[in-house]
Each structure stands twice: as C-alpha cells, then as structure tokens.
Protein backbone atom coordinates (compact mmCIF):
# COMPACT_ATOMS: atom_id res chain seq x y z
CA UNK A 1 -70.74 84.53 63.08
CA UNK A 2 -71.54 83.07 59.61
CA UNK A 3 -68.09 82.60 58.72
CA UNK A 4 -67.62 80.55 62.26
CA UNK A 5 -70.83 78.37 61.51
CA UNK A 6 -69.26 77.78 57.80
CA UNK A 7 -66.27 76.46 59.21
CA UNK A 8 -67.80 74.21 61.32
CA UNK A 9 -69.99 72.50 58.59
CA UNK A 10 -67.15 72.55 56.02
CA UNK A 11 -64.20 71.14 58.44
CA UNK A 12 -62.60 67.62 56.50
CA UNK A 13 -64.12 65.68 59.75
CA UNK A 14 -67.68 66.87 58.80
CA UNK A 15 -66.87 66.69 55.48
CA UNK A 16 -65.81 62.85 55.79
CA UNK A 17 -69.14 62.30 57.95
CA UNK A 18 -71.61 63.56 54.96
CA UNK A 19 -69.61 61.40 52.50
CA UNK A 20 -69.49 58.23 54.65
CA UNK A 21 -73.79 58.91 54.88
CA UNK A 22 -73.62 59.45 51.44
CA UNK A 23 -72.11 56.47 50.89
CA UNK A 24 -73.71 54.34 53.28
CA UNK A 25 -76.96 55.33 52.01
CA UNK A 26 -76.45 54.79 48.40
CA UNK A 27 -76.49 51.34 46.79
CA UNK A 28 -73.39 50.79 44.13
CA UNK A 29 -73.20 47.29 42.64
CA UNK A 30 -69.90 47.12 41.04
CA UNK A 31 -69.97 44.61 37.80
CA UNK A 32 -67.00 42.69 37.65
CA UNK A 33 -65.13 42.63 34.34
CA UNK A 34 -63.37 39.52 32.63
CA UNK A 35 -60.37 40.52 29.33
CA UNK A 36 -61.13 38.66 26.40
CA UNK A 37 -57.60 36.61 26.63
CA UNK A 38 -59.66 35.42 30.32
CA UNK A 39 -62.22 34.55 28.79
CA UNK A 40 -61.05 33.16 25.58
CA UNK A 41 -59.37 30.94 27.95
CA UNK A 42 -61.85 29.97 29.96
CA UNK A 43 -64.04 28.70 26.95
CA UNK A 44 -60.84 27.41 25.34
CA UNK A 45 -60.80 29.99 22.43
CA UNK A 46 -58.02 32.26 21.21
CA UNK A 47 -59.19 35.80 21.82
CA UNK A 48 -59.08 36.02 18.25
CA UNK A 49 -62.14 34.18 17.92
CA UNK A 50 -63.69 36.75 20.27
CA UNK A 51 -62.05 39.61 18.12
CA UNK A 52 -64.03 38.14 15.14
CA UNK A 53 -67.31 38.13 17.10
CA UNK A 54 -67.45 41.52 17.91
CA UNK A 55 -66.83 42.83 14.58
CA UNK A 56 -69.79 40.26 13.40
CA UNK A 57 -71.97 40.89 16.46
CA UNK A 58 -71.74 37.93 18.26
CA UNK A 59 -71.10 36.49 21.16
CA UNK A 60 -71.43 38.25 25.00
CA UNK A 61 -71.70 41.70 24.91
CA UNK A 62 -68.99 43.66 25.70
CA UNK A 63 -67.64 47.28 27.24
CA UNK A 64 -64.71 49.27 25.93
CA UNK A 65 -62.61 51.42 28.48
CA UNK A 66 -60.59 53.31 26.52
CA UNK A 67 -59.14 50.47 24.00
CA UNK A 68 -59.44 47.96 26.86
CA UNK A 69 -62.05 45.25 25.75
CA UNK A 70 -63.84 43.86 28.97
CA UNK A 71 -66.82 41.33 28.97
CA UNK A 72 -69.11 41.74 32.17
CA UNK A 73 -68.83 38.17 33.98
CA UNK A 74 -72.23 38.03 34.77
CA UNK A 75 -73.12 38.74 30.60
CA UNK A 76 -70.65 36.12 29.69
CA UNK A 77 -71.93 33.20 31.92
CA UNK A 78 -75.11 34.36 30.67
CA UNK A 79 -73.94 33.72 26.95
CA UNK A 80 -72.67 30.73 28.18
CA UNK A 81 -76.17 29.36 29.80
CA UNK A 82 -78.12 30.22 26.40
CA UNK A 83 -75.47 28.99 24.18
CA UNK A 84 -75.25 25.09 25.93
CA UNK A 85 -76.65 22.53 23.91
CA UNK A 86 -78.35 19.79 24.61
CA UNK A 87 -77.50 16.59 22.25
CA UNK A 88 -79.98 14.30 23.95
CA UNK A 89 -82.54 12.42 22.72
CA UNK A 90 -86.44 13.13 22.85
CA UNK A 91 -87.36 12.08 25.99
C-alpha cells in the first residue's frame, strides 16, 4: 500500500503541480543586466573608461558572472540620476 500511495504523490504530473504552486506562490524579480560595451555606449564612453572605474571604484556598481562584467540597469540609471548636473543659475 505505501509503495502505491508513493507513486501517486511522486508521478511527474504531481510533481509538475507542486512546482507550478511553488512557483506561483513565490515572488522572483529578475534584475535585468546591461555589458559594459551597452552601456559605455549608451553614455557615449568606450568601455575602457568603465574598465578604469572599476579598478578605481567608481562609477555604477557592477556583478561579475564568471569573467562576464554586467551592470544592473536599474543601478546604472541610478548612477546616472545622481551623477546629472545642474549648470543653472541660483534661482
């Protein structure tokens, strides 16, 4: 009898049914990355420039995946938000 129960839980289709729950349930906000050629482009830089910032601790902060460099979008428009200037005059 046990056996016969523990194939009935463990069949793929029941299997498929916890997972799906699982997943359902379970919030997962995946970040979206940008390269640093994408964004060195995007801000008109070579991704030199954001080679050099690492190593000096500047700039957006950054992930590494294995030797892949990758620059959350969200940090990086961040970055960009803080780093504006404003070159007007006193008000």
């Amino acid at each position: 009898m046990k056996s016969q129960q523990r194939k009935k839980t463990d069949s793929p289709a029941s299997r498929k049914k916890i997972l799906s729950k699982t997943l359902d349930s379970t919030t997962y906000q995946w970040e979206e990355y940008s390269t640093d050629i994408e964004l060195a482009k995007r801000w008109g830089l070579s991704d030199g420039t954001l080679r050099n910032w690492r190593t000096r601790g500047r700039g957006p902060i950054w992930s590494k995946f294995g030797r892949c460099v990758r620059y959350k979008i969200a940090d990086a428009l961040i970055y960009e938000s803080i780093s504006t200037s404003h070159n007007g005059g006193i008000a």
